[in-house]
N, C-alpha and C. Protein backbone atom coordinates (compact mmCIF):
# COMPACT_ATOMS: atom_id res chain seq x y z
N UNK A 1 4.03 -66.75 14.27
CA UNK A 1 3.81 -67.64 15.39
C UNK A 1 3.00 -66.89 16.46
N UNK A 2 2.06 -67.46 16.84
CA UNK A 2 1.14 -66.83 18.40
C UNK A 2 2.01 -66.99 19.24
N UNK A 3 1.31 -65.65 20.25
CA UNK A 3 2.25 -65.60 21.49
C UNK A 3 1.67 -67.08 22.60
N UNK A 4 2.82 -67.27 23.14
CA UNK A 4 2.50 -68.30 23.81
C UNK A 4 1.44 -68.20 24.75
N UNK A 5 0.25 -69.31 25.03
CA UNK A 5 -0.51 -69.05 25.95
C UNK A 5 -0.73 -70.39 27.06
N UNK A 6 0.07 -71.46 27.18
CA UNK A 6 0.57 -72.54 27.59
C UNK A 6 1.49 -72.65 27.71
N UNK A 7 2.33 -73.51 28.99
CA UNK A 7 3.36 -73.95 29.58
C UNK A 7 4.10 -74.48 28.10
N UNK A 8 3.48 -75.58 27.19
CA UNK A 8 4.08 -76.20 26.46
C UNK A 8 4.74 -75.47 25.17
N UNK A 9 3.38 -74.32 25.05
CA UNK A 9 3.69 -73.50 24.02
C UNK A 9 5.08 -72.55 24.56
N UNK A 10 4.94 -72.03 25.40
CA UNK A 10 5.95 -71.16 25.98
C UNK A 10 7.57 -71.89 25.64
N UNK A 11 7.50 -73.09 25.89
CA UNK A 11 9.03 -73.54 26.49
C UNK A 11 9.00 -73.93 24.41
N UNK A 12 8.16 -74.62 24.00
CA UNK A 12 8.42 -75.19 22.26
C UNK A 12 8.94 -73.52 21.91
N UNK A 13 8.40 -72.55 21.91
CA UNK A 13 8.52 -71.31 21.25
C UNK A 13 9.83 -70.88 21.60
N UNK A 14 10.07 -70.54 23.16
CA UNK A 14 11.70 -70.51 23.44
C UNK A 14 12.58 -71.32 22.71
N UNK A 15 12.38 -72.42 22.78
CA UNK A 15 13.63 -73.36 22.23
C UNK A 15 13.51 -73.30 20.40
N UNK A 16 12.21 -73.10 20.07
CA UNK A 16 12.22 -72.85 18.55
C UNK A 16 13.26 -71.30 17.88
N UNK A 17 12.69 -70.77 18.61
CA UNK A 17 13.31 -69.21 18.51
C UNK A 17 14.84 -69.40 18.53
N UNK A 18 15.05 -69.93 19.88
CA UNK A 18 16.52 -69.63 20.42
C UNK A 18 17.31 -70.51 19.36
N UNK A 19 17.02 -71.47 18.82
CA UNK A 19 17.76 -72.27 17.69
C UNK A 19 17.56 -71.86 16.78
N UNK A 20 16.25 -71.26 16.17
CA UNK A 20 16.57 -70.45 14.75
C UNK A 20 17.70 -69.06 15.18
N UNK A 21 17.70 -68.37 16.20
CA UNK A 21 18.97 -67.57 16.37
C UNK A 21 19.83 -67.92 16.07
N UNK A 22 20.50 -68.98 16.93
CA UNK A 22 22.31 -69.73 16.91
C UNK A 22 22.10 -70.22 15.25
N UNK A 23 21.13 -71.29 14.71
CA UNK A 23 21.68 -71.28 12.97
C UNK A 23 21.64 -69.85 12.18
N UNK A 24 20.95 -68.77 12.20
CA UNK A 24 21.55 -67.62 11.83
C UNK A 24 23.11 -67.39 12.19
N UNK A 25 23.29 -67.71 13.42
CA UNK A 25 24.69 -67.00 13.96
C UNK A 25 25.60 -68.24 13.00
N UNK A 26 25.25 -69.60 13.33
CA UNK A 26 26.08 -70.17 12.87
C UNK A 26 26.51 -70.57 10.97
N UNK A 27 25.24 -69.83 10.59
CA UNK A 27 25.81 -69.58 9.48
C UNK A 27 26.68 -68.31 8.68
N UNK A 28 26.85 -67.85 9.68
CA UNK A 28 28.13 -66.08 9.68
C UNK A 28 29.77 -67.06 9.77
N UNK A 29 29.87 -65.91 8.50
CA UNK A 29 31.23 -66.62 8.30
C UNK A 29 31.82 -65.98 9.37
N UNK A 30 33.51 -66.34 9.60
CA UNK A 30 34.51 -65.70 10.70
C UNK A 30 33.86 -64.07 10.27
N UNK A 31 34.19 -64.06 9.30
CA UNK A 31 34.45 -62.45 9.14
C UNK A 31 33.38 -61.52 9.27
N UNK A 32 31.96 -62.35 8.76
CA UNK A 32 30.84 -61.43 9.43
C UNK A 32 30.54 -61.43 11.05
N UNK A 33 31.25 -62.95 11.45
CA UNK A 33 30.84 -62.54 13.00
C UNK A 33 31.38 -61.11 13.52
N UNK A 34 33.06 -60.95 12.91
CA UNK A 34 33.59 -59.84 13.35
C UNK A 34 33.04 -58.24 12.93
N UNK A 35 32.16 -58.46 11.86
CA UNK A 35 31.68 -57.16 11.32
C UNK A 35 30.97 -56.55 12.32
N UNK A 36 31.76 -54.93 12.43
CA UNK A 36 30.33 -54.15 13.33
C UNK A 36 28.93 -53.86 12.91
N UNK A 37 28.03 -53.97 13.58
CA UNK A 37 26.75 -53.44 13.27
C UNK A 37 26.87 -51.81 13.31
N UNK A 38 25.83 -51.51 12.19
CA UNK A 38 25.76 -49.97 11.27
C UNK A 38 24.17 -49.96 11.03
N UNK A 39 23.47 -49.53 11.82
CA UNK A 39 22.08 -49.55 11.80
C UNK A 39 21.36 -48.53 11.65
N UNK A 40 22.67 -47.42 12.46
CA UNK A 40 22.12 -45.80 13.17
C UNK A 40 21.55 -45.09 11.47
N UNK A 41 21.60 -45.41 10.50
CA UNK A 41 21.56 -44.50 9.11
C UNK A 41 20.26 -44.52 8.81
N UNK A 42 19.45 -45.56 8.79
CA UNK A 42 17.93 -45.04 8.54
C UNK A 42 16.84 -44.19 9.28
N UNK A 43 16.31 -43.53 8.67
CA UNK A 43 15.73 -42.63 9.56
C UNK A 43 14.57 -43.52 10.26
N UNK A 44 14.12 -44.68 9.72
CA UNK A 44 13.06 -45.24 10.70
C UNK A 44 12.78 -46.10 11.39
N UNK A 45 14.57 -46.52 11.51
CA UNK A 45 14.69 -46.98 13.23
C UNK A 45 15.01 -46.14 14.03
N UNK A 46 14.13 -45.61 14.73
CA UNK A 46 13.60 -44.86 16.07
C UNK A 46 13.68 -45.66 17.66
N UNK A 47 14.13 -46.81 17.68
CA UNK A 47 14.43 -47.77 18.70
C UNK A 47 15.92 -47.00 19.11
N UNK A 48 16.04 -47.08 20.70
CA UNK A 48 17.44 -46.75 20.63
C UNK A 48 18.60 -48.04 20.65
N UNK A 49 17.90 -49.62 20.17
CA UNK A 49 18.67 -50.14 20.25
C UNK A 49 19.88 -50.69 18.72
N UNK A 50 18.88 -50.15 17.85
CA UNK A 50 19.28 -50.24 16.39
C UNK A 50 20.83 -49.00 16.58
N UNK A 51 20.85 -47.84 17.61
CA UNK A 51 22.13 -47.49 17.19
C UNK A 51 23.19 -48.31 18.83
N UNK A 52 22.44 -48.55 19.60
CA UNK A 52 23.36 -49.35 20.85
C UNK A 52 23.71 -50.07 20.31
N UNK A 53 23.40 -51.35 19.70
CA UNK A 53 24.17 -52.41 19.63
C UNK A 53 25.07 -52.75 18.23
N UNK A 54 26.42 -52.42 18.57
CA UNK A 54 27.61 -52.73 17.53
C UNK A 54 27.97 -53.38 17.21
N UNK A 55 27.70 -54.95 17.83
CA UNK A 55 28.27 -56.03 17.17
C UNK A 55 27.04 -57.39 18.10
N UNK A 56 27.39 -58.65 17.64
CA UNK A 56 26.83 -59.81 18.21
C UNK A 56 27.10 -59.90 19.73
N UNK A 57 28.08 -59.74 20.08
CA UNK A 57 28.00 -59.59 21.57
C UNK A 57 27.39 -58.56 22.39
N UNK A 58 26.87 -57.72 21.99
CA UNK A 58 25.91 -56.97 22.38
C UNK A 58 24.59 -57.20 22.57
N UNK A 59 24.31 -58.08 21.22
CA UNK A 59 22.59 -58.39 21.12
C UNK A 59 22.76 -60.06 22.18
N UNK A 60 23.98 -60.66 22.42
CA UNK A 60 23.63 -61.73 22.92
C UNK A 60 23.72 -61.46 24.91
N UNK A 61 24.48 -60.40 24.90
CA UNK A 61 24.81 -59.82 26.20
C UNK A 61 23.19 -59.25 26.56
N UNK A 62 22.80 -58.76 25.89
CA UNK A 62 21.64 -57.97 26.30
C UNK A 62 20.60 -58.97 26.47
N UNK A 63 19.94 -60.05 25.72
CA UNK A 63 19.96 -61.52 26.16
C UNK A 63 19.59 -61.78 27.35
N UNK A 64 21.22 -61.89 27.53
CA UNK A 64 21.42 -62.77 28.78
C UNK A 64 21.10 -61.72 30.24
N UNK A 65 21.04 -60.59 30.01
CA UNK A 65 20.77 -59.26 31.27
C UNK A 65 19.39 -59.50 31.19
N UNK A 66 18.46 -59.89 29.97
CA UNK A 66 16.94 -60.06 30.48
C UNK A 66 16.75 -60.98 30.91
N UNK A 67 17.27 -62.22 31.04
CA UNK A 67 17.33 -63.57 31.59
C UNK A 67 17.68 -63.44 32.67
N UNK A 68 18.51 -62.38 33.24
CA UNK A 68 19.20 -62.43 35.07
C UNK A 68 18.11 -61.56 35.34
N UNK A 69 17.30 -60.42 34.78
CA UNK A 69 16.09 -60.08 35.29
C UNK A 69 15.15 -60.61 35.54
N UNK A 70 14.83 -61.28 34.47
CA UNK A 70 13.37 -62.63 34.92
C UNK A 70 14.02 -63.49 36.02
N UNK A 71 15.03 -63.85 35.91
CA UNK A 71 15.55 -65.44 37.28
C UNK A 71 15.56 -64.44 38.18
N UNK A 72 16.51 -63.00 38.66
CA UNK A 72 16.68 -62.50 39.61
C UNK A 72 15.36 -61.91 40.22
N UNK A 73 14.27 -61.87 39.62
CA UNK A 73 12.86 -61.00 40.03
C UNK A 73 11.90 -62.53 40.99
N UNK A 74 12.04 -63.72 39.69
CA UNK A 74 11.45 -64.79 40.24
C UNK A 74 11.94 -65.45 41.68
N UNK A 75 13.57 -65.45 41.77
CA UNK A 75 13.70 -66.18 42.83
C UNK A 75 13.75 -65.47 43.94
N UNK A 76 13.72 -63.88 43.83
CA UNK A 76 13.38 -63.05 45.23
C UNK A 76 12.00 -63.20 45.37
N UNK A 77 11.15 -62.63 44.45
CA UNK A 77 9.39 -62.49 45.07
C UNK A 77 9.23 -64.71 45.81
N UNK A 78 9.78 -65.42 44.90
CA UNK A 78 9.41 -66.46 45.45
C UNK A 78 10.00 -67.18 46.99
N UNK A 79 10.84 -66.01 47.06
CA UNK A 79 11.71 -66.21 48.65
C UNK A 79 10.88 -65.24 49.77
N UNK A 80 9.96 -64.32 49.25
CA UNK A 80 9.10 -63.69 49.99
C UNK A 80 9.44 -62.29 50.04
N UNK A 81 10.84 -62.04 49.14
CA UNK A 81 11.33 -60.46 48.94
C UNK A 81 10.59 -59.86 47.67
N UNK A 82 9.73 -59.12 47.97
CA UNK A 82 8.96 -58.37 46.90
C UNK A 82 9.74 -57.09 46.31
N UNK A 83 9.90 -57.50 45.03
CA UNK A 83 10.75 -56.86 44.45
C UNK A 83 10.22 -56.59 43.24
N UNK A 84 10.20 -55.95 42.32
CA UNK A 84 9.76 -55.27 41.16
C UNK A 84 10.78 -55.89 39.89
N UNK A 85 10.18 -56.27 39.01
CA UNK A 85 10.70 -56.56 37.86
C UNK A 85 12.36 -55.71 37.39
N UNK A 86 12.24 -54.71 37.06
CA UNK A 86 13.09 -53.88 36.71
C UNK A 86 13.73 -53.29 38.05
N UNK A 87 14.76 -53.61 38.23
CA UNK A 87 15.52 -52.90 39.17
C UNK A 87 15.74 -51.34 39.59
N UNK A 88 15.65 -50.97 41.10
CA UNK A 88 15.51 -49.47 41.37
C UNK A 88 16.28 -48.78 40.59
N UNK A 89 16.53 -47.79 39.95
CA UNK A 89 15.50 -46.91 40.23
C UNK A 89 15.09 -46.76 38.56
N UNK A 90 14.93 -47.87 37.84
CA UNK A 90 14.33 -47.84 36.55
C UNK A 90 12.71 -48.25 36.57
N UNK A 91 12.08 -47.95 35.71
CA UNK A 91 10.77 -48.15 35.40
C UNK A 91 10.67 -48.31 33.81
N UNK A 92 9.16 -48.76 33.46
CA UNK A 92 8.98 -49.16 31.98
C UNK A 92 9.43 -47.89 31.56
N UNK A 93 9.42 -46.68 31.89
CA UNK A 93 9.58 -45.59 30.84
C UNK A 93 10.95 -45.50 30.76
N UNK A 94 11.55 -46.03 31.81
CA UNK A 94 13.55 -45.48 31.93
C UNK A 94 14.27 -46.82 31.72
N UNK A 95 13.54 -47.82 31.20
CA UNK A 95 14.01 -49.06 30.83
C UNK A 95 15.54 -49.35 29.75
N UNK A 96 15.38 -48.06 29.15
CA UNK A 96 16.42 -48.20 28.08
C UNK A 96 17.60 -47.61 28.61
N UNK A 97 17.51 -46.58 29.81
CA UNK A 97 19.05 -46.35 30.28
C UNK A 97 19.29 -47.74 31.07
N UNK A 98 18.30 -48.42 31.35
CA UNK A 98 18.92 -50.17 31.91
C UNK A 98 19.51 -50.95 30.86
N UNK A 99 19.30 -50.54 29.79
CA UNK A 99 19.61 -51.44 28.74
C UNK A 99 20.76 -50.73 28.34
N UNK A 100 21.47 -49.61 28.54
CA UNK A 100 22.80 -48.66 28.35
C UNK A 100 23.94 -49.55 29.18
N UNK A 101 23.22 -49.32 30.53
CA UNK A 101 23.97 -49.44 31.66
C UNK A 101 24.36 -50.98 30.98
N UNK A 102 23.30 -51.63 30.74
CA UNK A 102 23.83 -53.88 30.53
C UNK A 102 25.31 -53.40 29.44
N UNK A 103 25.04 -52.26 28.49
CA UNK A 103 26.28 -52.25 26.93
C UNK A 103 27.44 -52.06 27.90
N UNK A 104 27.01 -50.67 28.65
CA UNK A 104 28.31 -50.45 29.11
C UNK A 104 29.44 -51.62 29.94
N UNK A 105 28.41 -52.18 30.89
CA UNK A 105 28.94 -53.48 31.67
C UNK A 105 29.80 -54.01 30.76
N UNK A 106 29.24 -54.53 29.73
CA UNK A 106 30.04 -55.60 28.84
C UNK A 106 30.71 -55.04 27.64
N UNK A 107 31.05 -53.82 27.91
CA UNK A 107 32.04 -53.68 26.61
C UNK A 107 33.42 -54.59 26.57
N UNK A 108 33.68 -54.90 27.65
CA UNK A 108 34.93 -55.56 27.41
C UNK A 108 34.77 -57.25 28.16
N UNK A 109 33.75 -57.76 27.64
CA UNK A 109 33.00 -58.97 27.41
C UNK A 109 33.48 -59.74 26.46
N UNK A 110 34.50 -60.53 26.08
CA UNK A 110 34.66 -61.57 24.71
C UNK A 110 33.33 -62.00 24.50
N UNK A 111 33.17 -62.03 23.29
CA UNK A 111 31.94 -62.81 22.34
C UNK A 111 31.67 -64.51 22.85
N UNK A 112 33.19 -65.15 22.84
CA UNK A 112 32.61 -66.09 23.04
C UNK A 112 32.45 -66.01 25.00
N UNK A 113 32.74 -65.36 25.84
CA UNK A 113 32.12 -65.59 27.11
C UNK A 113 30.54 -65.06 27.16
N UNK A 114 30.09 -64.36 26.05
CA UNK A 114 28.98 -64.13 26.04
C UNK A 114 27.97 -65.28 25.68
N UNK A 115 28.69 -65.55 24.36
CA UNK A 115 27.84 -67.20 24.04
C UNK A 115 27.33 -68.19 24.91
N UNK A 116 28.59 -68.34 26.05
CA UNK A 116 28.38 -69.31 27.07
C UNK A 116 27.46 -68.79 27.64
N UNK A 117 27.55 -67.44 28.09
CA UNK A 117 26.74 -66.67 29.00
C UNK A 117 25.48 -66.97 29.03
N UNK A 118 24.90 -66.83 27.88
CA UNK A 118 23.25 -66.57 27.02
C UNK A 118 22.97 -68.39 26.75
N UNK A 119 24.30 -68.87 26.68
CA UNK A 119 23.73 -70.44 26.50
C UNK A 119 23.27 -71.10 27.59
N UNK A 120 24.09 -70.70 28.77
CA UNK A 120 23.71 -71.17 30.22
C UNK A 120 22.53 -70.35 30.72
N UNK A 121 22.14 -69.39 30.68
CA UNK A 121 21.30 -68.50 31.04
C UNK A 121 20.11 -69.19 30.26
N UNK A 122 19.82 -69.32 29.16
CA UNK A 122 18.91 -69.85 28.18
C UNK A 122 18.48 -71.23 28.65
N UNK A 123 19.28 -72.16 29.77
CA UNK A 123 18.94 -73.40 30.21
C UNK A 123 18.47 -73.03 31.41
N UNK A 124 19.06 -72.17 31.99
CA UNK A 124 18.20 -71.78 33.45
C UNK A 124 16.86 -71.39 33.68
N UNK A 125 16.74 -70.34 32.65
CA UNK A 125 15.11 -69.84 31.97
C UNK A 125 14.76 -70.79 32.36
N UNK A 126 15.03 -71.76 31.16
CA UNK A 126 13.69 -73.13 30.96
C UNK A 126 13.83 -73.93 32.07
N UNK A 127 14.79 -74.13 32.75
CA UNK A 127 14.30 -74.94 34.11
C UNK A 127 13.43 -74.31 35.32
N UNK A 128 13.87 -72.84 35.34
CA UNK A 128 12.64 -71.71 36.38
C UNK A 128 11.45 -72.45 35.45
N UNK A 129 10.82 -72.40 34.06
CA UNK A 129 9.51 -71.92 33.64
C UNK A 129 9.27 -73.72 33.78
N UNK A 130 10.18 -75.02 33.36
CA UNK A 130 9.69 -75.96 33.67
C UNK A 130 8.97 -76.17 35.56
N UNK A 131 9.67 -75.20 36.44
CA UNK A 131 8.89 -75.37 37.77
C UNK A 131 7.92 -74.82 38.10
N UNK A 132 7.08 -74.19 37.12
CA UNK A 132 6.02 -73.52 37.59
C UNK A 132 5.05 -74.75 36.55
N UNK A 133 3.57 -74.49 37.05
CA UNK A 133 2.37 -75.59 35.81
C UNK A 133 2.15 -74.05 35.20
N UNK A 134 1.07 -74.69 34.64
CA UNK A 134 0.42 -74.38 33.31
C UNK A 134 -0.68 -72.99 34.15
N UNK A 135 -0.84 -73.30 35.27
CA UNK A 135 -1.79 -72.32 35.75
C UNK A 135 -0.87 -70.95 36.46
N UNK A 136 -0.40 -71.17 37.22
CA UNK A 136 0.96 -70.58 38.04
C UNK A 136 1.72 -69.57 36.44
N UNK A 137 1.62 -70.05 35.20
CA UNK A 137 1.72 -69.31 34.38
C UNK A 137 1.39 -68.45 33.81
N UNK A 138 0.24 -68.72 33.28
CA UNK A 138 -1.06 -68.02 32.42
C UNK A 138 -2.05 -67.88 33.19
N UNK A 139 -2.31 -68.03 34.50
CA UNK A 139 -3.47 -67.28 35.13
C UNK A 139 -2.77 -66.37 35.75
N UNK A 140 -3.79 -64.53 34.74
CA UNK A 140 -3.27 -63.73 35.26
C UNK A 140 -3.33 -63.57 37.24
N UNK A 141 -2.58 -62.73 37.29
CA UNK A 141 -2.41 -62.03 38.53
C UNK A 141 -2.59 -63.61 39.87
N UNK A 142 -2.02 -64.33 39.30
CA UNK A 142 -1.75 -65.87 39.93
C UNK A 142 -0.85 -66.12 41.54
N UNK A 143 0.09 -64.85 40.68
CA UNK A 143 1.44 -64.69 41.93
C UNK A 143 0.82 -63.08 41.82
N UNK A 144 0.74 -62.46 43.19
CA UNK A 144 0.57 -60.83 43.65
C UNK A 144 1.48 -60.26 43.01
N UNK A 145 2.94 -60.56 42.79
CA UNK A 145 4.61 -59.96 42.69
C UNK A 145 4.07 -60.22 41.33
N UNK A 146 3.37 -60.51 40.14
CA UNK A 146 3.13 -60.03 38.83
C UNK A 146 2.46 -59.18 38.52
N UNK A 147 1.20 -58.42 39.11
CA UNK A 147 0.75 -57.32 39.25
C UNK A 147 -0.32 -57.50 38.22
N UNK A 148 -0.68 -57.04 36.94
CA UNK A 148 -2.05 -57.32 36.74
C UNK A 148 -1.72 -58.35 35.12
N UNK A 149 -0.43 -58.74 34.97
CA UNK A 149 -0.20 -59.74 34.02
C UNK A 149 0.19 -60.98 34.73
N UNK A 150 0.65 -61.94 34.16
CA UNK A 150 1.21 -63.32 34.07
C UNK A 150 2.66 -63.42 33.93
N UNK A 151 3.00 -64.72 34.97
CA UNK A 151 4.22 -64.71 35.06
C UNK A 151 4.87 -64.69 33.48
N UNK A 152 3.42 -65.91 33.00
CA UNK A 152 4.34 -66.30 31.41
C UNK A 152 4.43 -65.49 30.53
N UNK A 153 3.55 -64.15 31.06
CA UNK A 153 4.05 -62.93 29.91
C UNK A 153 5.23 -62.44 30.05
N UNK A 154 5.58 -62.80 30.98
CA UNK A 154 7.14 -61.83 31.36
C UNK A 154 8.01 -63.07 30.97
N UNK A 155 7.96 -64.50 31.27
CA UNK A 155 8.83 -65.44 30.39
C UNK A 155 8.43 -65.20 29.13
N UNK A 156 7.96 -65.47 28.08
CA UNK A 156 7.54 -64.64 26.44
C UNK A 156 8.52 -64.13 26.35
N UNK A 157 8.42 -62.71 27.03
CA UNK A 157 9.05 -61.24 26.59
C UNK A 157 10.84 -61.54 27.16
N UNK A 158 11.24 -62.39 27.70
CA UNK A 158 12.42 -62.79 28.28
C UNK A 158 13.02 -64.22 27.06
N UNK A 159 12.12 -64.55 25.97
CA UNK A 159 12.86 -65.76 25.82
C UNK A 159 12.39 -65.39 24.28
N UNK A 160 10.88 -66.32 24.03
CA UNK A 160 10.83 -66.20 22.20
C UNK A 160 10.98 -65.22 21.79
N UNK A 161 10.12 -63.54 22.58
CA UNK A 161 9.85 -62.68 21.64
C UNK A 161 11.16 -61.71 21.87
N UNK A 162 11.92 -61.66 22.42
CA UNK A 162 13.44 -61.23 22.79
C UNK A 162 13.94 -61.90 21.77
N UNK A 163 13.95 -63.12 21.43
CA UNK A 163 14.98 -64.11 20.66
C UNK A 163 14.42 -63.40 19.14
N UNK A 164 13.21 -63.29 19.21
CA UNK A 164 12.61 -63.03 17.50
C UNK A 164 13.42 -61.35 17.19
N UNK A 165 13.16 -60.57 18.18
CA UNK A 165 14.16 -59.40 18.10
C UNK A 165 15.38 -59.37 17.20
N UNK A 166 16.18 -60.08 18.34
CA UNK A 166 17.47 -61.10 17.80
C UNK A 166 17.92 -61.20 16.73
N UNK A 167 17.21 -61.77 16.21
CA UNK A 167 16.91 -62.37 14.72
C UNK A 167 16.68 -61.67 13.62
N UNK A 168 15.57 -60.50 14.38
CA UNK A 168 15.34 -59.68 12.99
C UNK A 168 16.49 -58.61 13.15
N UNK A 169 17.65 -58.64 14.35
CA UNK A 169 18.59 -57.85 13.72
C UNK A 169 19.76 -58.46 13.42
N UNK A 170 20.06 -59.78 13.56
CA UNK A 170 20.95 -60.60 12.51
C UNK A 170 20.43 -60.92 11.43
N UNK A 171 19.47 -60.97 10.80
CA UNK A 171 19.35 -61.15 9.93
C UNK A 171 19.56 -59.89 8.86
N UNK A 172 18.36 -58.86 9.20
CA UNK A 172 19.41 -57.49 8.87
C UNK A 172 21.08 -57.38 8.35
N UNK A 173 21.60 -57.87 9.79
CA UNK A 173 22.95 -58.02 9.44
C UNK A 173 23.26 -58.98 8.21
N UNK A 174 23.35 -59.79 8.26
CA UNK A 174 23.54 -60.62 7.42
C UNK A 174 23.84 -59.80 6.23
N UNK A 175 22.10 -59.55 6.21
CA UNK A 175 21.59 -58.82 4.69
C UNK A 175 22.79 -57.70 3.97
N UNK A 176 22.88 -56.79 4.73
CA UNK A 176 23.61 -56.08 4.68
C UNK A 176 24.71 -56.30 4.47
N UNK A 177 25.61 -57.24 4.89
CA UNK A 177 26.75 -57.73 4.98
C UNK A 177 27.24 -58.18 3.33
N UNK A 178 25.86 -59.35 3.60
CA UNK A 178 26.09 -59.91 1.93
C UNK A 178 25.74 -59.14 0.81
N UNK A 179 25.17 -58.23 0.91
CA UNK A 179 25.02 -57.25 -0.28
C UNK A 179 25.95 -56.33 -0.41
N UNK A 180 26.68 -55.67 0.12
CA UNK A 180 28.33 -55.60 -0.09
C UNK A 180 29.32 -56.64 -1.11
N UNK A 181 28.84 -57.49 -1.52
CA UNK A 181 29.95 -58.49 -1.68
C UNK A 181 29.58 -59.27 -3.05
């Protein structure tokens, strides 16, 4: 699938993505939902999130922390508080101790308050990206507080291509799961 380059494409791609996720999830029996994730063993996942995340509430928690980043970045710069995407004192290079800090938060997170979490969060997205047009999106450097990209690159990277992530590590799971058996 192309990355989105339209309002229409953006929000079809979110909602395509985010539902091929949940029927992956919803086809996990009880017992694979409960299975931990075991990723850390190949040598060529080099991501540090293949050994962070241990189970489904992790990958859906982490989710929902990029979704309070995109809403929490949009509705300050649009209140006139210029604020930076990634919260002090992280940057693109120290992005992944932000992504530590989201595991640690929610270790003791139930799965299903996460579900809700990422389900409500996942409707908020799309109502922020339904209030912006088609230009306010994809014309770069549109809003100053995006800097030399587009708002809708940072919705993308917050919704389909986050969700496609997702996916390629439940499905993984899955894989794994059922070849055991």
């Amino acid at each position: 699938m192309p990355r989105p380059a339209t309002k229409e494409d953006l929000i079809t791609a979110a909602n395509e993505q985010f539902d091929k996720m949940w029927a992956l999830i919803d086809s996990m029996t009880e017992e694979e939902l409960a299975m931990p994730f075991d990723f850390g063993d190949d040598p060529k996942d080099k991501e540090a999130h293949w050994k962070r995340d241990k189970n489904l509430r992790d990958i859906l928690i982490h989710l929902y922390e990029w979704h309070q980043l995109l809403l929490n970045w949009v509705t300050s710069n649009r209140k006139g508080n210029s604020v930076p995407f990634l919260p002090e004192p992280y940057t693109w290079k120290t992005y992944g101790d932000l992504n530590m800090k989201f595991w640690v938060k929610h270790q003791s997170t139930p799965y299903e308050d996460a579900k809700k979490m990422l389900l409500q969060s996942h409707k908020e997205v799309l109502a922020l990206i339904e209030g912006f047009s088609n230009e306010e999106l994809f014309e770069k450097q549109y809003f100053k507080w995006t800097g030399t990209t587009s708002l809708g690159s940072y919705c993308v990277s917050a919704t389909s291509s986050h969700y496609d992530w997702a996916i390629k590590k439940i499905k993984r799971q899955i894989k794994k799961l059922r070849s055991r058996s």
